[in-house]
Protein backbone atom coordinates (compact mmCIF):
# COMPACT_ATOMS: atom_id res chain seq x y z
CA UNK A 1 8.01 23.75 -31.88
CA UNK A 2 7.53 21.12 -28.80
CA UNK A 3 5.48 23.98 -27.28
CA UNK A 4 2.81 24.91 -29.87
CA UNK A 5 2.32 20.83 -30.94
CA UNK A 6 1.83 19.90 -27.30
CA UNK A 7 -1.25 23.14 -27.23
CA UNK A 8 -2.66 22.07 -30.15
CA UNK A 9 -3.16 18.55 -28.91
CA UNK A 10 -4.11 19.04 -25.58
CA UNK A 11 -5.75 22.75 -25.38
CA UNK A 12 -9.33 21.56 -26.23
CA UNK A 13 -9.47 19.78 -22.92
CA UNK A 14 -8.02 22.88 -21.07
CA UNK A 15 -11.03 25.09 -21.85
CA UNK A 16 -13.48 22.25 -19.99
CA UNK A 17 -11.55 21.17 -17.43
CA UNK A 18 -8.78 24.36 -16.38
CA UNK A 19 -7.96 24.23 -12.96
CA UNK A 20 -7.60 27.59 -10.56
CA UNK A 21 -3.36 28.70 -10.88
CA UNK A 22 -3.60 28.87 -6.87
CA UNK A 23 -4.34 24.73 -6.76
CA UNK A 24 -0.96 24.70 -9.15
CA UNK A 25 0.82 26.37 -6.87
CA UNK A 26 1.28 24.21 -3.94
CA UNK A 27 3.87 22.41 -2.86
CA UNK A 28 5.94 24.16 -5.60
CA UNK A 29 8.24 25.76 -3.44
CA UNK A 30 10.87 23.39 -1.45
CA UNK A 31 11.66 23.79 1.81
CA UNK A 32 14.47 25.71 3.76
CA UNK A 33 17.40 23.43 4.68
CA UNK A 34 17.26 22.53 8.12
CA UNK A 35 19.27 20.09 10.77
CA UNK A 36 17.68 16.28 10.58
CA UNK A 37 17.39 14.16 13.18
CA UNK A 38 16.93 10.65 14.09
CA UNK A 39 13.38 9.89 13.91
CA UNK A 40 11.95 10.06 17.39
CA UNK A 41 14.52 11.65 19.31
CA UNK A 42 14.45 15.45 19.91
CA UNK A 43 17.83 16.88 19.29
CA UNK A 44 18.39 17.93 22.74
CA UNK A 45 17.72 14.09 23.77
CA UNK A 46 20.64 13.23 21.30
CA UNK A 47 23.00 15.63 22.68
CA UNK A 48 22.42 14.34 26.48
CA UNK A 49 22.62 11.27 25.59
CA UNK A 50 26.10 12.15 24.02
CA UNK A 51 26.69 13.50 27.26
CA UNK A 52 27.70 16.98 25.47
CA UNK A 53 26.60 20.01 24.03
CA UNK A 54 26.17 21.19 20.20
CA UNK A 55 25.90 24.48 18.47
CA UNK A 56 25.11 24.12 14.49
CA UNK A 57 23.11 26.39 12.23
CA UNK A 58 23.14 26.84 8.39
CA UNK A 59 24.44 30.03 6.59
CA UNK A 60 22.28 31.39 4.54
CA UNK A 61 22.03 34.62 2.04
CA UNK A 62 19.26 37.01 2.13
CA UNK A 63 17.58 35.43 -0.77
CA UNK A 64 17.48 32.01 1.53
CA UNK A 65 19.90 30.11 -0.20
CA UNK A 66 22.70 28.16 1.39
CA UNK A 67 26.40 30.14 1.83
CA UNK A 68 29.03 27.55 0.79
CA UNK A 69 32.85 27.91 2.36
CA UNK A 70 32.07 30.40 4.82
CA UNK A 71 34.28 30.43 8.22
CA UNK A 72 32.45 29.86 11.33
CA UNK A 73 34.16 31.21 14.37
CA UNK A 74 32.84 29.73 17.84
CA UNK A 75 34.28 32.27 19.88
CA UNK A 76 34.56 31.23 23.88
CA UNK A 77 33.45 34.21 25.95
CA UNK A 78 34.62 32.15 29.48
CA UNK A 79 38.51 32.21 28.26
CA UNK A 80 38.33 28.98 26.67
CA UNK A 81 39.97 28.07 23.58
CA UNK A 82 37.49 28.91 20.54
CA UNK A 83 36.54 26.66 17.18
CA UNK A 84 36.13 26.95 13.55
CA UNK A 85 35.43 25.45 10.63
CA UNK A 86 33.92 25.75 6.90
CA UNK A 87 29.73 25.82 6.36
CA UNK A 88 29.41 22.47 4.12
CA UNK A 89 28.13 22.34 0.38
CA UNK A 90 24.13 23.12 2.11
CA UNK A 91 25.69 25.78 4.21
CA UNK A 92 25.59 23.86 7.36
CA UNK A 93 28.17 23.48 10.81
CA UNK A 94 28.03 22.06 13.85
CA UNK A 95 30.03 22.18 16.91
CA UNK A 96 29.93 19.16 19.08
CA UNK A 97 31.28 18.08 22.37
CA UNK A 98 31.21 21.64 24.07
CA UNK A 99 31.02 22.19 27.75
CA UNK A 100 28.34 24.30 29.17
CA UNK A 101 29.38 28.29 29.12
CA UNK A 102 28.84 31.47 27.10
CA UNK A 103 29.61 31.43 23.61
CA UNK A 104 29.26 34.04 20.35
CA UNK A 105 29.13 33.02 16.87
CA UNK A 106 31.39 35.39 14.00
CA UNK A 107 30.15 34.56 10.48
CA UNK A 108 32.17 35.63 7.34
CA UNK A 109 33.22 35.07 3.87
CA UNK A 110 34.80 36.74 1.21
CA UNK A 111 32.38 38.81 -0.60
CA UNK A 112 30.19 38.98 1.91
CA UNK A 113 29.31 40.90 5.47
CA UNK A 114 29.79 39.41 8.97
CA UNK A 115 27.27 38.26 10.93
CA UNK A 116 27.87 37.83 14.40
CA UNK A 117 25.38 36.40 16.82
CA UNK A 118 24.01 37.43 20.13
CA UNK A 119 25.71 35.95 23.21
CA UNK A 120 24.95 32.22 23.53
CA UNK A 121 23.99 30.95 27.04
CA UNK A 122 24.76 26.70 26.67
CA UNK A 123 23.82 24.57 28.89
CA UNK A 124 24.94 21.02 30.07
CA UNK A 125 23.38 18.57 27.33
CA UNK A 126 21.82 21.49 25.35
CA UNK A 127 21.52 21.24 21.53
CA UNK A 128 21.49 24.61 20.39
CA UNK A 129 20.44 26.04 17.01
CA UNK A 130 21.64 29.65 15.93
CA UNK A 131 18.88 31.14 13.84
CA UNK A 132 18.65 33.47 11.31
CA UNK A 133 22.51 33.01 10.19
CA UNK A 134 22.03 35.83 7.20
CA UNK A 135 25.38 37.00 4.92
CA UNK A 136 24.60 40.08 2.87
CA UNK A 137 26.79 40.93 -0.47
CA UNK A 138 29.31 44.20 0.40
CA UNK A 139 28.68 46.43 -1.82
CA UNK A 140 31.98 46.11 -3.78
CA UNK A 141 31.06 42.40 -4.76
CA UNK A 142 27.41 44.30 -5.68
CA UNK A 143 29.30 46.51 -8.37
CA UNK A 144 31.23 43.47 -9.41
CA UNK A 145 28.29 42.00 -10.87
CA UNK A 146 26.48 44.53 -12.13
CA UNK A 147 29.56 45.43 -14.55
CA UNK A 148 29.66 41.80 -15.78
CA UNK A 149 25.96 41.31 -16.18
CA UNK A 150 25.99 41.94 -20.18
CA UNK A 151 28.82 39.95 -20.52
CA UNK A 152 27.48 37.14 -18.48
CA UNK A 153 24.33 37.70 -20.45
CA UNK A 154 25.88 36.99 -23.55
CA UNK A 155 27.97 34.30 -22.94
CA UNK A 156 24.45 32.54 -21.63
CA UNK A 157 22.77 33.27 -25.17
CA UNK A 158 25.84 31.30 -26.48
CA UNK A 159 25.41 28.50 -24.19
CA UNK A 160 21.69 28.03 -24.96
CA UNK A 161 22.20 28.49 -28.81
CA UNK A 162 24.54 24.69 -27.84
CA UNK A 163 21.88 23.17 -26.15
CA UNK A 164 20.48 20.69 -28.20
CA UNK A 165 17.76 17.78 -27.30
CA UNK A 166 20.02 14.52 -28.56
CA UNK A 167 22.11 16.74 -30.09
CA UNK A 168 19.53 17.86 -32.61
CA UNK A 169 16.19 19.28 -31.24
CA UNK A 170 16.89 23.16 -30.06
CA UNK A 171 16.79 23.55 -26.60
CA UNK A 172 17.28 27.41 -26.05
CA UNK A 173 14.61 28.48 -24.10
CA UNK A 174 15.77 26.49 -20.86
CA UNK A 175 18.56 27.61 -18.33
CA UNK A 176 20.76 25.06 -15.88
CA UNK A 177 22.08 27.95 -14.15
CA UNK A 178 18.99 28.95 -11.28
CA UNK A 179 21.68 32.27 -10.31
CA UNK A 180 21.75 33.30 -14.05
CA UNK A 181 22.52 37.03 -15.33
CA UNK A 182 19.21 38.30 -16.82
CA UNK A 183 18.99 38.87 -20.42
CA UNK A 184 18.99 42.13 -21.79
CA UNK A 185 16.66 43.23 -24.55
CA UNK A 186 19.23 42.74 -27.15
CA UNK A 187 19.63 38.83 -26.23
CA UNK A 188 16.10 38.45 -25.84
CA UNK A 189 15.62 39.47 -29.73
CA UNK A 190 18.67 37.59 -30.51
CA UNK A 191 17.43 34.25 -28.83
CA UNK A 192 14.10 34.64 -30.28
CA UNK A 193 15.56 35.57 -33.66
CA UNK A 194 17.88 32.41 -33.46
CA UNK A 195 14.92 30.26 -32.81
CA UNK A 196 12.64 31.22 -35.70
CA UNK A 197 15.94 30.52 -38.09
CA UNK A 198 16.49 27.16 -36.64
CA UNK A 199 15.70 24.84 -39.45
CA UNK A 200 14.91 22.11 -36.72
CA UNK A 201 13.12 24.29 -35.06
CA UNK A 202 11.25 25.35 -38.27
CA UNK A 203 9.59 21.89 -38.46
CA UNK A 204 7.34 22.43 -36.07
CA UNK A 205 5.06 24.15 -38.31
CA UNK A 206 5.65 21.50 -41.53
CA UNK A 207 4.17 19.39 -38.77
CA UNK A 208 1.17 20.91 -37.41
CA UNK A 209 0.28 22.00 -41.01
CA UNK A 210 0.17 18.25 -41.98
CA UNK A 211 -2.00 17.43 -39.00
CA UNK A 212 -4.57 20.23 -39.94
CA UNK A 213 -4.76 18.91 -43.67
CA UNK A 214 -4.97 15.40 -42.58
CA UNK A 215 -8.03 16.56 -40.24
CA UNK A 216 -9.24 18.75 -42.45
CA UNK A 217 -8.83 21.55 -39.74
CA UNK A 218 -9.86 25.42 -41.29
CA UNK A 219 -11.57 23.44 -44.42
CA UNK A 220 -12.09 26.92 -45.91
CA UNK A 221 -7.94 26.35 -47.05
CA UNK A 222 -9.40 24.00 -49.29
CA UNK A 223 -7.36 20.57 -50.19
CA UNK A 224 -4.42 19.29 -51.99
CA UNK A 225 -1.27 21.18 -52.36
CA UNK A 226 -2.84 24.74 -52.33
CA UNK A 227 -4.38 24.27 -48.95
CA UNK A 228 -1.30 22.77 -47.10
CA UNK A 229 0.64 25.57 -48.18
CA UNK A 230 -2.25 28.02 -46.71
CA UNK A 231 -2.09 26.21 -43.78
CA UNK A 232 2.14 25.78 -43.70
CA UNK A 233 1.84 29.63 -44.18
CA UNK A 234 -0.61 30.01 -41.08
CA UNK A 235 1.28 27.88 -38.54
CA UNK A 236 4.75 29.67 -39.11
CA UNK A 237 2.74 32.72 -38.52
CA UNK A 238 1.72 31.27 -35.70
CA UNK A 239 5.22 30.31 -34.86
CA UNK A 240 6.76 33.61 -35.35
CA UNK A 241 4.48 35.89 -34.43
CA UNK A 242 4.07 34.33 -30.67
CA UNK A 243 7.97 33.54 -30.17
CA UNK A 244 8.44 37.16 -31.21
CA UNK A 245 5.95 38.67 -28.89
CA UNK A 246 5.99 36.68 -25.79
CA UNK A 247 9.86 35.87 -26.13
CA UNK A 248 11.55 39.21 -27.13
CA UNK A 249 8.78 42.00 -27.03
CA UNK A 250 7.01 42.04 -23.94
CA UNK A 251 9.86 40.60 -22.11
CA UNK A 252 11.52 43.94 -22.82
CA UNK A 253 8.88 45.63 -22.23
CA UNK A 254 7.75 44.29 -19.02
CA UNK A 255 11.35 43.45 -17.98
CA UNK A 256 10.72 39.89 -17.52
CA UNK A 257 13.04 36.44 -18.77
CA UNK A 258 11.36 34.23 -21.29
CA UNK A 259 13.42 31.05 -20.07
CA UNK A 260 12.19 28.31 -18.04
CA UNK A 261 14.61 28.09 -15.26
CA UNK A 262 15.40 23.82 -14.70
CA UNK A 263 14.40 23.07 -10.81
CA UNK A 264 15.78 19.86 -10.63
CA UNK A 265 15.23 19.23 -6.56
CA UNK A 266 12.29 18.40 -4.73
CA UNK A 267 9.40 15.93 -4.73
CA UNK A 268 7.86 14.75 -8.16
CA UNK A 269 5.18 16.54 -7.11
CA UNK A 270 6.57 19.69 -6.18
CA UNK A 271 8.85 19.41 -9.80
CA UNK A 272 5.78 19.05 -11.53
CA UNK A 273 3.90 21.35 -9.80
CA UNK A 274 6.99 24.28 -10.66
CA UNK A 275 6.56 23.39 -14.02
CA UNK A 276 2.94 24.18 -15.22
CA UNK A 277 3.49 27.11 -13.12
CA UNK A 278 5.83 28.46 -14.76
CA UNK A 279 3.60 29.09 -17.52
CA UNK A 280 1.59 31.44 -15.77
CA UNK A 281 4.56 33.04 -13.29
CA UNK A 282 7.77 33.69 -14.63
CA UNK A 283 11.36 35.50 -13.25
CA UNK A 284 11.32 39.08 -13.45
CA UNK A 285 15.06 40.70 -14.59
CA UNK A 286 15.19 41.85 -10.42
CA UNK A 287 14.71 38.08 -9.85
CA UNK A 288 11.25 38.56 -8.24
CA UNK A 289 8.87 35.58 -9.40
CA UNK A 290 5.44 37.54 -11.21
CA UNK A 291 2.72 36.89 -13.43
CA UNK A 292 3.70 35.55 -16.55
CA UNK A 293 2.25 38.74 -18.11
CA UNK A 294 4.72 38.63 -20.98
CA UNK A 295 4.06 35.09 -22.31
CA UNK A 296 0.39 35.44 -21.59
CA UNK A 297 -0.17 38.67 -23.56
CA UNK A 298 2.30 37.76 -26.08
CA UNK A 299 0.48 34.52 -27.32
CA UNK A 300 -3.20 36.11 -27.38
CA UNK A 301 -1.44 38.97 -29.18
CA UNK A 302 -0.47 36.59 -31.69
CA UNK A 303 -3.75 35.01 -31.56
CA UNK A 304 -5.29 38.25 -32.44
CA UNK A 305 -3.04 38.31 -35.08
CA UNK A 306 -3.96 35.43 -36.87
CA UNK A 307 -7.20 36.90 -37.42
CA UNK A 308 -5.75 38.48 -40.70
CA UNK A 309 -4.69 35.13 -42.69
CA UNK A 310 -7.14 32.76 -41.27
CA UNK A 311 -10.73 31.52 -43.21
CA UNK A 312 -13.06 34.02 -42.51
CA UNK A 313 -15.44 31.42 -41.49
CA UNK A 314 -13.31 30.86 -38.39
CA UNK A 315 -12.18 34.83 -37.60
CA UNK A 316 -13.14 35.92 -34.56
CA UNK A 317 -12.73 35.96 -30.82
CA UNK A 318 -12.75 32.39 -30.73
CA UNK A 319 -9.80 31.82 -32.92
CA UNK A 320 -7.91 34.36 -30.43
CA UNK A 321 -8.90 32.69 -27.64
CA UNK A 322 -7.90 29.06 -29.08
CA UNK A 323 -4.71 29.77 -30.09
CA UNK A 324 -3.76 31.72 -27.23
CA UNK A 325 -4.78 29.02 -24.69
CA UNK A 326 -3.37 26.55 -26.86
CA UNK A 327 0.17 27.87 -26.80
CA UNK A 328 0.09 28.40 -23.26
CA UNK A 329 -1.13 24.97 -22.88
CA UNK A 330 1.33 23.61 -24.75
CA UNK A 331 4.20 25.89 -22.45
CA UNK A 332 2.66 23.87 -20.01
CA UNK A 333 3.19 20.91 -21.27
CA UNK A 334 6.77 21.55 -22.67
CA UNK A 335 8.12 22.60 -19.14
CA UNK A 336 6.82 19.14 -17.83
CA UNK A 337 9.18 17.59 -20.55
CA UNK A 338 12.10 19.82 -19.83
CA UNK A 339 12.03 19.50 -16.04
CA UNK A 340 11.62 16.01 -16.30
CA UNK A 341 12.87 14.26 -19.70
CA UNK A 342 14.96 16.90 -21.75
CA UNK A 343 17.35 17.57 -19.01
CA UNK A 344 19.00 14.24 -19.49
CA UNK A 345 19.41 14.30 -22.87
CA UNK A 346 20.17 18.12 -23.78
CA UNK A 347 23.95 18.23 -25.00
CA UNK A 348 26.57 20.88 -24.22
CA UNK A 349 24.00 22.18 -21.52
CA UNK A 350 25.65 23.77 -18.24
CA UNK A 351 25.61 23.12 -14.84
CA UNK A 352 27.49 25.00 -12.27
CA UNK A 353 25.74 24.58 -9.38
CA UNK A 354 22.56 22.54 -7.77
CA UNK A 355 19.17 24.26 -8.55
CA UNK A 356 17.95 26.77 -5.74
CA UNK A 357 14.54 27.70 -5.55
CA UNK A 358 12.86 30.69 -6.83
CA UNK A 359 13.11 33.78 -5.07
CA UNK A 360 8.77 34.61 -3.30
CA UNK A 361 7.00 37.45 -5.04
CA UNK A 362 8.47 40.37 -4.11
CA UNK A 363 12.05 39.20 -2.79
CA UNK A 364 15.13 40.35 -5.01
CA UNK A 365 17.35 37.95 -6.23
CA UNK A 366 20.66 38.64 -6.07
């Protein structure tokens, strides 16, 4: 509903003044987590100063987010006693106060490989930084989840059929959970289903229909009650046909998830940035970010479509192209209000962990 209102009022602008989806891009990605330091000292000038030496690092997983709980083992290769302790909640350790000698570093966790580090040469006042601390799944914990992945799929449909803006205003089409089970093609249908039934949801087009009669948009309707109902008629088309197509149908066909997925960290920027991306690049079901070819084709599809009930003073190419731009303008638009607004005021929505960012083109998500 929120979606298709916000096109129709702002997709005239769009065609004059669209901007490139590489300018959109930037800054949309947040930065690795990394070891700060006090502004204008170098972190070996800290640790001299200390008069000791440090090892830390962050544990990581091979999609680059942060490994929570794991047990770091500073092993002493000089006879000395060794230290351990837990990565923190952004995966990070630190050992401080060592003397100078050789060192290794043994990474584990349940569920996951062992990493375990080349030898470590420290020297008197050094500040050292392991890189590339990198758990993999075992392949155990990779069956695990892969036999649970319909389940968890379903129980997800159930959480978003909850989520309500205020308590009242569906919600469905937005996910708290950034590690979430894809959707399957049956709970794509059933989500998109469930949001064309929605009586609130249903609104949207009792809405727009009154704005086109009060501007006298598609005059060939005509007036009064006969040409609101024409135009009621066209905008739940409009409705159903695109949520259909670009929610359940090409999703399934091009394996790709029709929900936005809530970032919730970063810069304003780099929030707002995410979010009129994700209009044009969406999560694949791998959990690979990729064109948005499902939404994209889906809402020109139902452009296209419109061409059968519509005046046929305004059939046409034009009509295809207007509605289709004006839905994904209005996406647009939407995500700005979910990543920013809705998220405070959506009830019974999830949250089991902090947002992690999106997974680069071509990098599975686990």
């Amino acid at each position: 509903m929120l979606r298709f209102f916000l096109g129709v009022v702002i997709a005239w602008p769009m065609v004059s003044a669209s901007q490139p989806l590489g300018a959109l891009t930037s800054d949309s990605q947040p930065s690795r987590p990394r070891i700060e330091q006090a502004p204008g000292a170098s972190a070996g000038s800290q640790a001299e100063a200390a008069g000791s030496s440090v090892v830390a690092g962050t544990v990581l997983d091979t999609n680059g987010s942060e490994v929570q709980g794991a047990t770091v083992l500073l092993k002493s290769l000089d006879g000395r006693s060794s230290r351990s302790e837990q990565s923190g909640s952004n995966g990070e350790f630190s050992f401080e106060k060592l003397e100078p000698g050789r060192f290794e570093l043994i990474v584990s966790s349940q569920g996951w490989g062992t990493f375990t580090s080349p030898e470590i040469q420290l020297q008197a006042g050094e500040f050292h930084i392991v890189p590339n601390v990198v758990l993999s799944l075992t392949t155990s914990e990779t069956v695990r989840v892969v036999a649970d992945r319909e389940e968890l799929a379903e129980e997800q449909v159930s959480i978003a059929e909850q989520q309500r803006i205020l308590g009242v205003f569906p919600n469905f089409y937005t996910s708290f959970d950034w590690s979430a089970a894809p959707l399957g093609t049956k709970q794509k249908f059933h989500l998109a289903l469930r949001s064309i039934i929605d009586p609130v949801e249903s609104l949207g087009p009792v809405v727009i229909a009154g704005f086109e009669q009060g501007a006298n948009v598609f005059p060939g309707y005509g007036s009064g009650a006969e040409g609101y109902g024409k135009r009621l008629g066209a905008a739940y088309a409009n409705a159903v046909s695109a949520k259909l197509l670009a929610n359940a149908v090409y999703p399934s066909l091009f394996h790709q998830d029709p929900r936005y997925f809530y970032k919730g960290t970063g810069s304003f920027r780099s929030r707002a940035a995410y979010a009129i991306c994700s209009a044009f690049l969406t999560r694949s079901d791998s959990g690979t970010r990729q064109l948005n070819a499902s939404y994209m084709l889906g809402t020109f599809t139902a452009g296209g479509l419109s061409n059968l009930y519509y005046p046929p003073e305004n059939r046409g190419a034009l009509l295809t192209f207007t509605n289709g731009l004006a839905d994904i303008a209005g996406d647009a638009g939407a995500n700005l209000v979910k990543e920013f607004v809705f998220s405070r005021f959506t009830t019974r929505a999830t949250f089991p962990k902090p947002a992690k960012p999106m997974p680069t083109i071509g990098q599975p998500k686990r």
